[in-house]
PDB file of N, CA and C in Angstrom:
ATOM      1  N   UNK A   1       0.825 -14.351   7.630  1.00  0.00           N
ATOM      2  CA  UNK A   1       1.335 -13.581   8.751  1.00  0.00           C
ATOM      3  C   UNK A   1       1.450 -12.112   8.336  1.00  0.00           C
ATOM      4  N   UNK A   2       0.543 -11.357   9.077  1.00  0.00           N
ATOM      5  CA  UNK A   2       0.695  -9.710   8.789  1.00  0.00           C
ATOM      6  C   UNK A   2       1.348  -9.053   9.786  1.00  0.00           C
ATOM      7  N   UNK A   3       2.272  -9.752  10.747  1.00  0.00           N
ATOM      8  CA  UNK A   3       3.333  -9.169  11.569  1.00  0.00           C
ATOM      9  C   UNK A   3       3.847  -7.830  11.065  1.00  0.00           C
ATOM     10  N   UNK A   4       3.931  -6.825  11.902  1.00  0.00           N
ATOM     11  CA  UNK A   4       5.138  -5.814  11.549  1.00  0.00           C
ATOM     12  C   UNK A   4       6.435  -6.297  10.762  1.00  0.00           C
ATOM     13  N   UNK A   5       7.161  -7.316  11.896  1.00  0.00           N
ATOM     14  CA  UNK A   5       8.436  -8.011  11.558  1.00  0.00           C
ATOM     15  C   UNK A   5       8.301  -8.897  10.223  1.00  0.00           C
ATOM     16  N   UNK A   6       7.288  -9.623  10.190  1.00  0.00           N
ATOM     17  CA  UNK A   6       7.071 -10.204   8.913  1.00  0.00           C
ATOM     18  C   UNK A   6       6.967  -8.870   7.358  1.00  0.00           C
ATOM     19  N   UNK A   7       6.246  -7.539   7.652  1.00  0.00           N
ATOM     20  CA  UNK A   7       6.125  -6.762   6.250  1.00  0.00           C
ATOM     21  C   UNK A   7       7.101  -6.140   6.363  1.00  0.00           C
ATOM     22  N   UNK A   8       7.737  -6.255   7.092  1.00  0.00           N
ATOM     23  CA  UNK A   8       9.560  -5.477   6.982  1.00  0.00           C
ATOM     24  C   UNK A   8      10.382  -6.550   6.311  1.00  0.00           C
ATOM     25  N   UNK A   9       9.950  -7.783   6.857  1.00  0.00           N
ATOM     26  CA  UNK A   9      11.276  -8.466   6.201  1.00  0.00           C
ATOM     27  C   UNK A   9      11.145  -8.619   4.396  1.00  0.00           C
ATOM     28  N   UNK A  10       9.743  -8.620   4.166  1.00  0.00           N
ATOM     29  CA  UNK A  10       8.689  -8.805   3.002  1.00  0.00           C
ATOM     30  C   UNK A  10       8.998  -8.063   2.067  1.00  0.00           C
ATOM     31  N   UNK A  11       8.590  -6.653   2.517  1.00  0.00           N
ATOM     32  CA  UNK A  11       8.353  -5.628   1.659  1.00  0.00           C
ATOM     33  C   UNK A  11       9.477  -4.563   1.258  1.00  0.00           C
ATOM     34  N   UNK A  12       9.683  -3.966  -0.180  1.00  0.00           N
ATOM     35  CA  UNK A  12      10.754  -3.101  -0.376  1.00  0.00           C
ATOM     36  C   UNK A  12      10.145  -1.790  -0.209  1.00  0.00           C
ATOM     37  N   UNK A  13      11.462  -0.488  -0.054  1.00  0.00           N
ATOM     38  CA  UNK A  13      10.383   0.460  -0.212  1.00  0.00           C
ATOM     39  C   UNK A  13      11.992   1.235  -0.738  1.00  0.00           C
ATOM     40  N   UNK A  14      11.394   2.005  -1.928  1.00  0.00           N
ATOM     41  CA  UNK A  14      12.364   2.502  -2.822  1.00  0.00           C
ATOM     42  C   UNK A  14      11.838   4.044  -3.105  1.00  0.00           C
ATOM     43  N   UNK A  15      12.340   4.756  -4.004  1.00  0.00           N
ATOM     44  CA  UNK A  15      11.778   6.220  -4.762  1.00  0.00           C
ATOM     45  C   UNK A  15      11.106   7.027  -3.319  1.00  0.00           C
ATOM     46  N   UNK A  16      12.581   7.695  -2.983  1.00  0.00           N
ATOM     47  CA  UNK A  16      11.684   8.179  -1.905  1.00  0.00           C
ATOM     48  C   UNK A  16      11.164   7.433  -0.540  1.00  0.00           C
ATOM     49  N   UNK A  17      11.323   6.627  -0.400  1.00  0.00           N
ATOM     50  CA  UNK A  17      10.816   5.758   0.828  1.00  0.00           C
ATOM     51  C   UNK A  17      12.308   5.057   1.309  1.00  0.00           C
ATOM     52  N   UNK A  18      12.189   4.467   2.377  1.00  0.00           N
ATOM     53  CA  UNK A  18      12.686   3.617   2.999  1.00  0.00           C
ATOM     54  C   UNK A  18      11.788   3.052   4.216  1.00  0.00           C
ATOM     55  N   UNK A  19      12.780   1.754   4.474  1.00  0.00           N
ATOM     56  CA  UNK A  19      11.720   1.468   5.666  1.00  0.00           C
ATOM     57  C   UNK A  19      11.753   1.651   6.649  1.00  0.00           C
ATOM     58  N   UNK A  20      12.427   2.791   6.778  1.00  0.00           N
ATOM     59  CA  UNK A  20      12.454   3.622   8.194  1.00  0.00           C
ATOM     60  C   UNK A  20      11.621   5.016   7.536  1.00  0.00           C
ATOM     61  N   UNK A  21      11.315   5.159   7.263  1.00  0.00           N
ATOM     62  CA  UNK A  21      10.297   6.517   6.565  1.00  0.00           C
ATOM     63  C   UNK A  21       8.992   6.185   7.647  1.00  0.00           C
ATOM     64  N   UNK A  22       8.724   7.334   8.205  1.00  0.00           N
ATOM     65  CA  UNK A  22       7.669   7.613   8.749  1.00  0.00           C
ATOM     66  C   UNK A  22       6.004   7.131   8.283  1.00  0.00           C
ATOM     67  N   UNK A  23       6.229   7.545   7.076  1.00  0.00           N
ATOM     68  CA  UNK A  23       4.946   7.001   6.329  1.00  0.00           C
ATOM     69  C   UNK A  23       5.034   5.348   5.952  1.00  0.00           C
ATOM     70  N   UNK A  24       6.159   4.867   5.604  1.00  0.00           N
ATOM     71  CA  UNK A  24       6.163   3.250   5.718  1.00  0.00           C
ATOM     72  C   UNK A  24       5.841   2.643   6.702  1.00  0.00           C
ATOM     73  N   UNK A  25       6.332   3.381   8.137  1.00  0.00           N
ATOM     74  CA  UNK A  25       5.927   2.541   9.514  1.00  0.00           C
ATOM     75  C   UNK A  25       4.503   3.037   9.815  1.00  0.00           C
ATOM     76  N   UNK A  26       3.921   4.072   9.651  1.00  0.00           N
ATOM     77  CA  UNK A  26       2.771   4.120   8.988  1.00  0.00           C
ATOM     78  C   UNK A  26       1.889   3.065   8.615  1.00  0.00           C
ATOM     79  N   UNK A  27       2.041   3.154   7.173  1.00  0.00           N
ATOM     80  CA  UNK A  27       1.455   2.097   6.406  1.00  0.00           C
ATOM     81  C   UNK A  27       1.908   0.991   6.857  1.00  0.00           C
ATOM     82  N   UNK A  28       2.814   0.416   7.458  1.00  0.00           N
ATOM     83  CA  UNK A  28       3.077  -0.825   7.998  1.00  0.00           C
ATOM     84  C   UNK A  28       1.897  -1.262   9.140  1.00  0.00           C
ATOM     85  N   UNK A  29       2.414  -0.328  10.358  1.00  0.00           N
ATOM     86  CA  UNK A  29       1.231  -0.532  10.993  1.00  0.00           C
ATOM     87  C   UNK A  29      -0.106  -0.551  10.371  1.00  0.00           C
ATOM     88  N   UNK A  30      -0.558   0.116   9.680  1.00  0.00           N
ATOM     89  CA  UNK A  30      -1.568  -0.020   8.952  1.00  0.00           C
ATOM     90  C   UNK A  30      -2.019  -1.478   8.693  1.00  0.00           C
ATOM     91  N   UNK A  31      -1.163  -1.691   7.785  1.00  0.00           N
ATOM     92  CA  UNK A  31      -1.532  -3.454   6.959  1.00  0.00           C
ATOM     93  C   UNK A  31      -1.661  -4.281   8.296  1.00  0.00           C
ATOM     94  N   UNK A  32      -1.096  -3.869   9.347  1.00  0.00           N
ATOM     95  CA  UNK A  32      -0.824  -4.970  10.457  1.00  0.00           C
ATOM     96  C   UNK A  32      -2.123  -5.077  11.318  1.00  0.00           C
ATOM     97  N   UNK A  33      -2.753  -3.826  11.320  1.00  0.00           N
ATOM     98  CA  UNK A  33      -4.356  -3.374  11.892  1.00  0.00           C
ATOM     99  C   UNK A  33      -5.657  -4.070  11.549  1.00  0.00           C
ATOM    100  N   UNK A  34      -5.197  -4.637   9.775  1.00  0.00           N
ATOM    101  CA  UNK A  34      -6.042  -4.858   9.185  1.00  0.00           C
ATOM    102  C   UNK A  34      -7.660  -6.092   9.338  1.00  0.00           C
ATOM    103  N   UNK A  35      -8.634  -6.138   9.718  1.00  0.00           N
ATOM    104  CA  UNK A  35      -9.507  -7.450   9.665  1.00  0.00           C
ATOM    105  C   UNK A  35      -9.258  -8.057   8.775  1.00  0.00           C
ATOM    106  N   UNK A  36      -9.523  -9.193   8.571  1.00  0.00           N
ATOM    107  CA  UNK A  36      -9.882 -10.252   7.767  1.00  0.00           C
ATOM    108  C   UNK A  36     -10.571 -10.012   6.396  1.00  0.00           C
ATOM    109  N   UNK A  37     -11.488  -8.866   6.466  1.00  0.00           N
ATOM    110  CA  UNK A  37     -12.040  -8.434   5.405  1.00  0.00           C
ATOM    111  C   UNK A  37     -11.124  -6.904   3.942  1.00  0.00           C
ATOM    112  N   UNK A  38     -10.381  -6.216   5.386  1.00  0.00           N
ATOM    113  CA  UNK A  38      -9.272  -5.560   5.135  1.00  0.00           C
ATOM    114  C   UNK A  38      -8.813  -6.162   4.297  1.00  0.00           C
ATOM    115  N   UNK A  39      -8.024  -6.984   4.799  1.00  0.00           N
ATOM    116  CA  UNK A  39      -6.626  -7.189   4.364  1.00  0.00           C
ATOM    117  C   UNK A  39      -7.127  -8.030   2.689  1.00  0.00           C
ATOM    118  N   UNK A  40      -8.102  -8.619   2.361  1.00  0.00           N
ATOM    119  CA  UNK A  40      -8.994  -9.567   1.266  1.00  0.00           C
ATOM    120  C   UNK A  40      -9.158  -8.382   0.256  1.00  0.00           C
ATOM    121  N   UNK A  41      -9.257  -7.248   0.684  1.00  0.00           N
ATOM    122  CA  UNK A  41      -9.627  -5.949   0.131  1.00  0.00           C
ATOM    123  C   UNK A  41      -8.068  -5.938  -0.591  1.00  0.00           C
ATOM    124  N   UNK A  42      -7.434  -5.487   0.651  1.00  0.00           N
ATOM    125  CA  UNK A  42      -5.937  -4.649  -0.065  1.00  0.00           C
ATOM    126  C   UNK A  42      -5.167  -5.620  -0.650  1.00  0.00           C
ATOM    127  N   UNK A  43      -5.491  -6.844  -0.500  1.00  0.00           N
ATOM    128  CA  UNK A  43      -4.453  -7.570  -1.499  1.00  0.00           C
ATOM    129  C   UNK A  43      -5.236  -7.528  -2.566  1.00  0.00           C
ATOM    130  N   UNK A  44      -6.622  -7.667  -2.869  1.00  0.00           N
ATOM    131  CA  UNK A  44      -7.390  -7.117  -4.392  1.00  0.00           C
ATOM    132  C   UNK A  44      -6.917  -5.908  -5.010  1.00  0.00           C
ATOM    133  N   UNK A  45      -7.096  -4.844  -4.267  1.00  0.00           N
ATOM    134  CA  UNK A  45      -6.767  -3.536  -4.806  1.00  0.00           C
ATOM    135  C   UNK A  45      -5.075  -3.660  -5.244  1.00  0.00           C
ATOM    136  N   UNK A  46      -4.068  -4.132  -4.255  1.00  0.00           N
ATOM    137  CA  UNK A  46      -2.601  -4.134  -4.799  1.00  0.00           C
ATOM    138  C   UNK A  46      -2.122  -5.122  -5.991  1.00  0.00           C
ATOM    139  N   UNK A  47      -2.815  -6.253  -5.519  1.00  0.00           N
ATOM    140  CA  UNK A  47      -2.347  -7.660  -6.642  1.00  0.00           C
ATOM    141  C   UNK A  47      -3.277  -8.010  -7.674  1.00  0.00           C
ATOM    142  N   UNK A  48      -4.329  -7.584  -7.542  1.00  0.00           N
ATOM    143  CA  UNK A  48      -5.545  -8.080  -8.185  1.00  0.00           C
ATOM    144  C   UNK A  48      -5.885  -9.511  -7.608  1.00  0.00           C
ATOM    145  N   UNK A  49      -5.460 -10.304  -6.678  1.00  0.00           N
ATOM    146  CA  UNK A  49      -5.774 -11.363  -6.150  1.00  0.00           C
ATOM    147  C   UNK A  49      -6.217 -10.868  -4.393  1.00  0.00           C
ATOM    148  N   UNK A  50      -7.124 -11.826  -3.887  1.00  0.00           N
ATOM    149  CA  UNK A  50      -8.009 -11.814  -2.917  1.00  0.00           C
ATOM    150  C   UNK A  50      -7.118 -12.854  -1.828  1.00  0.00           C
ATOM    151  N   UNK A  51      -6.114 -13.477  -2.079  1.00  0.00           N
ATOM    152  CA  UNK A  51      -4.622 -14.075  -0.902  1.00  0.00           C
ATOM    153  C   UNK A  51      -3.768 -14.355  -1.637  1.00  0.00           C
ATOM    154  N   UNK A  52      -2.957 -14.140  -0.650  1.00  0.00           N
ATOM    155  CA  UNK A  52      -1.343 -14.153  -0.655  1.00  0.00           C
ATOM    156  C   UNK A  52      -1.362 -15.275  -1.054  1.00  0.00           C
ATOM    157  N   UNK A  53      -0.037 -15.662  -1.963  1.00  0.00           N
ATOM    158  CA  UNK A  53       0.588 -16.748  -2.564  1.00  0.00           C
ATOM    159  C   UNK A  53       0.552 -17.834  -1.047  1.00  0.00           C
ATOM    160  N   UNK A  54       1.471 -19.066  -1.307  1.00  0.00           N
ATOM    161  CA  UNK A  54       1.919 -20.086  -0.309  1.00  0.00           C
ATOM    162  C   UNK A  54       2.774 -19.411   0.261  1.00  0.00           C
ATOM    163  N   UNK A  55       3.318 -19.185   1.201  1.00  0.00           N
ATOM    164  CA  UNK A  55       4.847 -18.700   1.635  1.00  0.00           C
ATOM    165  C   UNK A  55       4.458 -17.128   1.685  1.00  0.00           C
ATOM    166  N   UNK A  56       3.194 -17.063   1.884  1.00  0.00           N
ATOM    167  CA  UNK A  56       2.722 -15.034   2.249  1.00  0.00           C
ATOM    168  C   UNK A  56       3.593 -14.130   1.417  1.00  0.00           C
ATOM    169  N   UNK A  57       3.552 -13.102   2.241  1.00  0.00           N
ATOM    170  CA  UNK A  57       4.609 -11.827   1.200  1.00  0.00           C
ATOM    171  C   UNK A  57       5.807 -12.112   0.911  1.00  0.00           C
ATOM    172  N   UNK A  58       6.799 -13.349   1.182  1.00  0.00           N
ATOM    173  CA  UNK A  58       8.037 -13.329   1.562  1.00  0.00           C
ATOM    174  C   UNK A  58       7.998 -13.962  -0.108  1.00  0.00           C
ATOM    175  N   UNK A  59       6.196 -14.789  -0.375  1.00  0.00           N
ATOM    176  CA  UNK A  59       6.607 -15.333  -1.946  1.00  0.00           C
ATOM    177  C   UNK A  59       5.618 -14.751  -2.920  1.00  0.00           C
ATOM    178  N   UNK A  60       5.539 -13.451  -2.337  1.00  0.00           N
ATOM    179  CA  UNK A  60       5.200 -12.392  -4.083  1.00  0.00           C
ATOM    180  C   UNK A  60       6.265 -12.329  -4.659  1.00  0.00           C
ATOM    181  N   UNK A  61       5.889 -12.134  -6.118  1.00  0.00           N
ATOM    182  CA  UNK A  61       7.163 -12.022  -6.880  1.00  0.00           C
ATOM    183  C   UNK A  61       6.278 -10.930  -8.043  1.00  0.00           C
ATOM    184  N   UNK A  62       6.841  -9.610  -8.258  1.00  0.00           N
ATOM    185  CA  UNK A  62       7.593  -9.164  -7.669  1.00  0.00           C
ATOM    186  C   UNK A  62       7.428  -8.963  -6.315  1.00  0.00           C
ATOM    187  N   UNK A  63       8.375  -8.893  -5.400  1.00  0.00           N
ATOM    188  CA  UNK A  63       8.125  -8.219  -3.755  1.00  0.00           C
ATOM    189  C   UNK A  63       7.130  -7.067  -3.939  1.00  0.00           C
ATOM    190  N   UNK A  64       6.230  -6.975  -2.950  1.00  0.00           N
ATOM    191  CA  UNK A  64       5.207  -5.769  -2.484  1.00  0.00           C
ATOM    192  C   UNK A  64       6.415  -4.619  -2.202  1.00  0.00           C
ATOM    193  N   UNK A  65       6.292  -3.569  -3.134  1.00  0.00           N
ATOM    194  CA  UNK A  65       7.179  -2.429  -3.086  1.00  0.00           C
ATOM    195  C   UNK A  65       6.322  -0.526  -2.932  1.00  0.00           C
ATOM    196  N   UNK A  66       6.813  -0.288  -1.887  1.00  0.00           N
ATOM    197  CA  UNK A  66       6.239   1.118  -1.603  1.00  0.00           C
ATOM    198  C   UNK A  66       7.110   1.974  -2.185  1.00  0.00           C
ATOM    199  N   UNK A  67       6.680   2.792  -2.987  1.00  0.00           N
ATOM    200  CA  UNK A  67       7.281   4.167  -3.299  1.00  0.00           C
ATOM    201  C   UNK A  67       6.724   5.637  -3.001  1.00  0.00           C
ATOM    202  N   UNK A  68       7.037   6.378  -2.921  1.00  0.00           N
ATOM    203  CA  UNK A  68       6.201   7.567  -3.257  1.00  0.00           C
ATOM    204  C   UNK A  68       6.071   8.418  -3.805  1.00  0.00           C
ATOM    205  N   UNK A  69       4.806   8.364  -3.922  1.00  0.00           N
ATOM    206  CA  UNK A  69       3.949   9.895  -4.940  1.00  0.00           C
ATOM    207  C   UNK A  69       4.038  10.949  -4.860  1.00  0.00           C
ATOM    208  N   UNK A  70       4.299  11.750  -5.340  1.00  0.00           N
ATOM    209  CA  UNK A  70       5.053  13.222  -5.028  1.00  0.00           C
ATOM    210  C   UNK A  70       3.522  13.922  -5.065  1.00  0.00           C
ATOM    211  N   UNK A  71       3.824  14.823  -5.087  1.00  0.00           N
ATOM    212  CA  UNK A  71       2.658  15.877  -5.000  1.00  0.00           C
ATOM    213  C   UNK A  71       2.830  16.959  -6.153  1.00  0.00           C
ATOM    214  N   UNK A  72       1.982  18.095  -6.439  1.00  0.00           N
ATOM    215  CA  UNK A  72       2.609  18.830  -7.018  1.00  0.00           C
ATOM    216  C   UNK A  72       1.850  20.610  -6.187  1.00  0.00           C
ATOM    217  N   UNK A  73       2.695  21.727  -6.294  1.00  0.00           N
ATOM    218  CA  UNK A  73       1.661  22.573  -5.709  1.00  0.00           C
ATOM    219  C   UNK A  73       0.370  22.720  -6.572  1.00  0.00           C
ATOM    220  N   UNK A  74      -0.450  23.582  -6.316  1.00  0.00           N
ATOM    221  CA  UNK A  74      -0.939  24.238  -4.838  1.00  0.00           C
ATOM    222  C   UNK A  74      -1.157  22.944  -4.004  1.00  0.00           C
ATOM    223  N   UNK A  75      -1.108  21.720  -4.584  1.00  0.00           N
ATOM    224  CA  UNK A  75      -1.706  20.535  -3.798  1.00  0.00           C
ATOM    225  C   UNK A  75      -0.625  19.495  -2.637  1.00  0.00           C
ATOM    226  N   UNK A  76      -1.169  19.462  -1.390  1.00  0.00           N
ATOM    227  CA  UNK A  76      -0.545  18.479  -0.435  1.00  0.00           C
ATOM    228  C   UNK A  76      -0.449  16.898  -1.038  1.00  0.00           C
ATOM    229  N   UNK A  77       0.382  16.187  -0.280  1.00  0.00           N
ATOM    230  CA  UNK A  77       0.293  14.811  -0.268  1.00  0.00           C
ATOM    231  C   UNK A  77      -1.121  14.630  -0.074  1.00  0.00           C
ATOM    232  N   UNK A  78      -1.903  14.943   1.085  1.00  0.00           N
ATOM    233  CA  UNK A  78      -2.994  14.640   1.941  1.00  0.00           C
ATOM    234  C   UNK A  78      -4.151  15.028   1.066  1.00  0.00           C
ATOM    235  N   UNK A  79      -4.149  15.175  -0.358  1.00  0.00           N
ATOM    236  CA  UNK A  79      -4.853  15.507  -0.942  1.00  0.00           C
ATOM    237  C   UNK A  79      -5.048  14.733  -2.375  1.00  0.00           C
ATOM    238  N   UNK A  80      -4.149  13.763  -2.454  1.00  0.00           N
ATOM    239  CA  UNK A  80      -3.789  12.441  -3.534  1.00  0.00           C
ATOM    240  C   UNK A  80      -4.629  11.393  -2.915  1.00  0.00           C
ATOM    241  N   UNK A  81      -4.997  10.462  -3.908  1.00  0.00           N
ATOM    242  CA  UNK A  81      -5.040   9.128  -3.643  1.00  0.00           C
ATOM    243  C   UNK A  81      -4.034   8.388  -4.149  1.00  0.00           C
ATOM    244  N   UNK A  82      -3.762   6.898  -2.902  1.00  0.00           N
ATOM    245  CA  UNK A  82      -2.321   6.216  -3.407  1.00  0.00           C
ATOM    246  C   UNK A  82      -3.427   5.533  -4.585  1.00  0.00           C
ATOM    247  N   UNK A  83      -1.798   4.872  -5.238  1.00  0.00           N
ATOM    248  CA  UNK A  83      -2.514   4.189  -6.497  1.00  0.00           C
ATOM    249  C   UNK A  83      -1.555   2.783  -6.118  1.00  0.00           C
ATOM    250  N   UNK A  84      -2.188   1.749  -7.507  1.00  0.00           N
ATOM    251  CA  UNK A  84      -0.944   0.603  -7.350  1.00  0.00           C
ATOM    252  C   UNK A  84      -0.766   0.358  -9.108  1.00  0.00           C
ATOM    253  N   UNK A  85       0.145  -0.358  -9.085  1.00  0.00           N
ATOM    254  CA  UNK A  85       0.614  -1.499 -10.743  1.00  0.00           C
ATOM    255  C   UNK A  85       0.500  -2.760 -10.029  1.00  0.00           C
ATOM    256  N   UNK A  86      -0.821  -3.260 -10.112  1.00  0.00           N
ATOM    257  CA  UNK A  86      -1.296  -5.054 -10.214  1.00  0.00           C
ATOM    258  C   UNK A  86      -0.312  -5.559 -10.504  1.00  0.00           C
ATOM    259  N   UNK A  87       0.515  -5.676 -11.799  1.00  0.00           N
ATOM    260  CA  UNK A  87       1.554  -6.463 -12.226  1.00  0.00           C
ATOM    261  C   UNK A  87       2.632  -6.504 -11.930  1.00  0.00           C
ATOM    262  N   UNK A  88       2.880  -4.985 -11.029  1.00  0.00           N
ATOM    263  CA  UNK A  88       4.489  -5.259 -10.103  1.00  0.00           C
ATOM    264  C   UNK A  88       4.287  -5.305  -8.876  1.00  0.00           C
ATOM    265  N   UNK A  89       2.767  -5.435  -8.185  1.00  0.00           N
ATOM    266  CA  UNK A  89       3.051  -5.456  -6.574  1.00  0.00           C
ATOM    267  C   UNK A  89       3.547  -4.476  -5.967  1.00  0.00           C
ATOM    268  N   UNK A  90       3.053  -3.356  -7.005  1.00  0.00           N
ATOM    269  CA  UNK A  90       3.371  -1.731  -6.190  1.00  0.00           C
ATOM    270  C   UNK A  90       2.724  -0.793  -5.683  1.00  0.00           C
ATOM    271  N   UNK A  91       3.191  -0.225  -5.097  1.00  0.00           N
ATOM    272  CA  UNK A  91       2.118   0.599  -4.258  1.00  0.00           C
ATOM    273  C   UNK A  91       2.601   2.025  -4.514  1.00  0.00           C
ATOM    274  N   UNK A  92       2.119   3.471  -4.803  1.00  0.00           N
ATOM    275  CA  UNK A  92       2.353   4.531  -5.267  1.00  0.00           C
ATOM    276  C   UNK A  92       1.751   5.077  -3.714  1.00  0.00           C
ATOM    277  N   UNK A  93       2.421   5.474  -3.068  1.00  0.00           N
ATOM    278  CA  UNK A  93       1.623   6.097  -1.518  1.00  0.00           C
ATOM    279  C   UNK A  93       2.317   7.614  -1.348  1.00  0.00           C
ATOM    280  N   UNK A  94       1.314   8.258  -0.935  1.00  0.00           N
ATOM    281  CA  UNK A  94       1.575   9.569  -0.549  1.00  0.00           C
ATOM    282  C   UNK A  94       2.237   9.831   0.371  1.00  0.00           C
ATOM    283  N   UNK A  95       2.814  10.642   1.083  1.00  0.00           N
ATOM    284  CA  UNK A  95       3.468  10.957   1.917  1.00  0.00           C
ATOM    285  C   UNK A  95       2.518  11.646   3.077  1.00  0.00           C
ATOM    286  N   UNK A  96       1.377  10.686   3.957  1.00  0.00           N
ATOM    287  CA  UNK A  96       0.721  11.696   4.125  1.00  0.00           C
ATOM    288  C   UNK A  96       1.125  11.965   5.939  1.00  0.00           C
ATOM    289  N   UNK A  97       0.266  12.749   5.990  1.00  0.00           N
ATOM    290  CA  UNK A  97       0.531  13.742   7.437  1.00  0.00           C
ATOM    291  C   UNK A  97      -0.297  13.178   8.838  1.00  0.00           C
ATOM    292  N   UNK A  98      -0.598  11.992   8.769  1.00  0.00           N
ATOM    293  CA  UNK A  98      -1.384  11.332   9.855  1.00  0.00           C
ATOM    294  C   UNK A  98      -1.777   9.964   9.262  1.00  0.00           C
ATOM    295  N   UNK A  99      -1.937   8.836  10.130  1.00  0.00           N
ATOM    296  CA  UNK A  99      -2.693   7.875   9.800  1.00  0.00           C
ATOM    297  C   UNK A  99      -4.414   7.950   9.710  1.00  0.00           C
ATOM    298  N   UNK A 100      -4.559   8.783   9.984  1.00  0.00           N
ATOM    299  CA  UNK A 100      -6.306   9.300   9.824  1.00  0.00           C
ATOM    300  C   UNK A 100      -6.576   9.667   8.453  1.00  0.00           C
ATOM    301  N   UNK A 101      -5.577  10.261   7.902  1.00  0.00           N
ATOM    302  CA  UNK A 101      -5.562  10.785   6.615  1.00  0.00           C
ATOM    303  C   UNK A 101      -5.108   9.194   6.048  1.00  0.00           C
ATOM    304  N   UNK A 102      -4.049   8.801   5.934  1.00  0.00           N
ATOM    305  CA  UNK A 102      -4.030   7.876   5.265  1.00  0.00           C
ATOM    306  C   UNK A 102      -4.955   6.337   5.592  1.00  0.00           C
ATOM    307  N   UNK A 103      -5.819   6.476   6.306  1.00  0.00           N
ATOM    308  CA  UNK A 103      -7.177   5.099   6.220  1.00  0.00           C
ATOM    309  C   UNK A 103      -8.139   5.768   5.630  1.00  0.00           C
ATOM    310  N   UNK A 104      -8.340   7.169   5.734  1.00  0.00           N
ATOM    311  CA  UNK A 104      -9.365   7.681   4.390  1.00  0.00           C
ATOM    312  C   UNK A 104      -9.041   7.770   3.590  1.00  0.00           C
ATOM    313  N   UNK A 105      -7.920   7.881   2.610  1.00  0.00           N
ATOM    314  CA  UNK A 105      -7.383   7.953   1.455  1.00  0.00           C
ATOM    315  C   UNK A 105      -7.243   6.690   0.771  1.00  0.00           C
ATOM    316  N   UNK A 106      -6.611   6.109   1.591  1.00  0.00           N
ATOM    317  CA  UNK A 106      -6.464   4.336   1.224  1.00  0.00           C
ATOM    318  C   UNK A 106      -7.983   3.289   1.121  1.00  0.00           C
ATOM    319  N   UNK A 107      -8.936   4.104   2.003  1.00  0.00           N
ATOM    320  CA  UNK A 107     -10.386   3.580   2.076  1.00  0.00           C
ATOM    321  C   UNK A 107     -11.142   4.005   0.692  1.00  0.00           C
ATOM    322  N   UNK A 108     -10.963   5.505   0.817  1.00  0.00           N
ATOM    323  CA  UNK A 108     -11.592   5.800  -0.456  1.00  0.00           C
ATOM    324  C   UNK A 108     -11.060   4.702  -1.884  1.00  0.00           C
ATOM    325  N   UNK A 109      -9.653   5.026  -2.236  1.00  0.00           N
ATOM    326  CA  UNK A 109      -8.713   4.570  -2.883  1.00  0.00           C
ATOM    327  C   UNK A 109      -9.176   2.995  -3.320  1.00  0.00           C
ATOM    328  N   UNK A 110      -9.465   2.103  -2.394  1.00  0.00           N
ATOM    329  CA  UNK A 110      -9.837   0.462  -2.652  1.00  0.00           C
ATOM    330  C   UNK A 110     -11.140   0.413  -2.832  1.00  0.00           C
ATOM    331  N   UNK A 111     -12.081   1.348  -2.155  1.00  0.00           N
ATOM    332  CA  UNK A 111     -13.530   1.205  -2.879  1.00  0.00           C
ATOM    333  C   UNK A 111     -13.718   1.279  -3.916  1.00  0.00           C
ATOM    334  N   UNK A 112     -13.084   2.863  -4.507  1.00  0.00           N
ATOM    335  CA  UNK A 112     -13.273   3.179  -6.254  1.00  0.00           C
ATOM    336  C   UNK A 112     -12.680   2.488  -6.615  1.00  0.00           C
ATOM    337  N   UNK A 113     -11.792   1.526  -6.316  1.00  0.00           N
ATOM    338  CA  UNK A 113     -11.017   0.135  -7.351  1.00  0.00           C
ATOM    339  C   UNK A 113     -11.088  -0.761  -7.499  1.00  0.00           C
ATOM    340  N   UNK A 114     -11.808  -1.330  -6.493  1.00  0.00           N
ATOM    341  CA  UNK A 114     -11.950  -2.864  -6.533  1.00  0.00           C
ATOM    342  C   UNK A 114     -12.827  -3.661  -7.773  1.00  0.00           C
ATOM    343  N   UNK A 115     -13.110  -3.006  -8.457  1.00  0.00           N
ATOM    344  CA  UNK A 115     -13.776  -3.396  -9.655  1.00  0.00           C
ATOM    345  C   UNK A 115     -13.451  -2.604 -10.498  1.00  0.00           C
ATOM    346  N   UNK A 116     -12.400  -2.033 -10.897  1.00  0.00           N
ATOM    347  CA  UNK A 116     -12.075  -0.942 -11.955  1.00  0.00           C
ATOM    348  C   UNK A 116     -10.094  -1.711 -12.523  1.00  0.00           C
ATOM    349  N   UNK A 117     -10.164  -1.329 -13.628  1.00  0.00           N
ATOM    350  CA  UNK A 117      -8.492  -1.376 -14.135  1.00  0.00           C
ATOM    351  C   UNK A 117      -8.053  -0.714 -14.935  1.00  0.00           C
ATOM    352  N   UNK A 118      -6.873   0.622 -14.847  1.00  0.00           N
ATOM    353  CA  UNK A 118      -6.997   1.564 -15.381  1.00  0.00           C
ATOM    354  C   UNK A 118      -5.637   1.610 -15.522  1.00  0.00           C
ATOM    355  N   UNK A 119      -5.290   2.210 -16.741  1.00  0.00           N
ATOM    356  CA  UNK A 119      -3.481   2.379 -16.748  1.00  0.00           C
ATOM    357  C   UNK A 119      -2.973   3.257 -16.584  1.00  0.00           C
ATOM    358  N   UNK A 120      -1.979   3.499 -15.678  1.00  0.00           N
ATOM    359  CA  UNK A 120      -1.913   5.095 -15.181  1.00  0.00           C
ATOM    360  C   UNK A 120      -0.290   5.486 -15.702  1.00  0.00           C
TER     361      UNK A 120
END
């Protein structure tokens, strides 16, 4: 289940986020948009696995957790790619300034990864 109500009840969002943060309901809607092929994608790129456990997000362990990535000048959010940690079910997301910006960022972001593992 990729319900709104279901990745709210699911998901944490800490450092900077909450789940009333603009960019979480964002990215919420986002995950909720997702095809079939999507969503096979972003649980590769976040978990390193291709589906959700038995019991969906409610039984990742750790919980799927959003934080965010700061920026630094001269550079915008809208100018990062998010990143993740495979091993904690985290997500490093920008703070960005449209959902247009963030499905190209997040698009780019899972292409260059889906076959890559890098320690950041």
């Amino acid at each position: 289940d990729w319900s709104s109500a279901t990745l709210r009840s699911a998901i944490k969002a800490e450092h900077g986020f909450s789940l009333a943060s603009p960019t979480v309901q964002m990215f919420l809607g986002f995950m909720e948009s997702l095809d079939c092929l999507g969503r096979r994608n972003f649980l590769r790129f976040v978990t390193g696995a291709p589906r959700l456990p038995l019991g969906g997000f409610r039984a990742l362990y750790p919980p799927l957790t959003l934080v965010q990535k700061m920026s630094e000048a001269p550079l915008s959010p809208d100018d990062y790619l998010p990143s993740v940690m495979t091993c904690a079910n985290f997500i490093k997301l920008p703070n960005y300034s449209s959902l247009e910006v963030l499905k190209r960022r997040w698009g780019h972001a899972v292409a260059e990864g889906q076959q890559s593992f890098h320690l950041s």
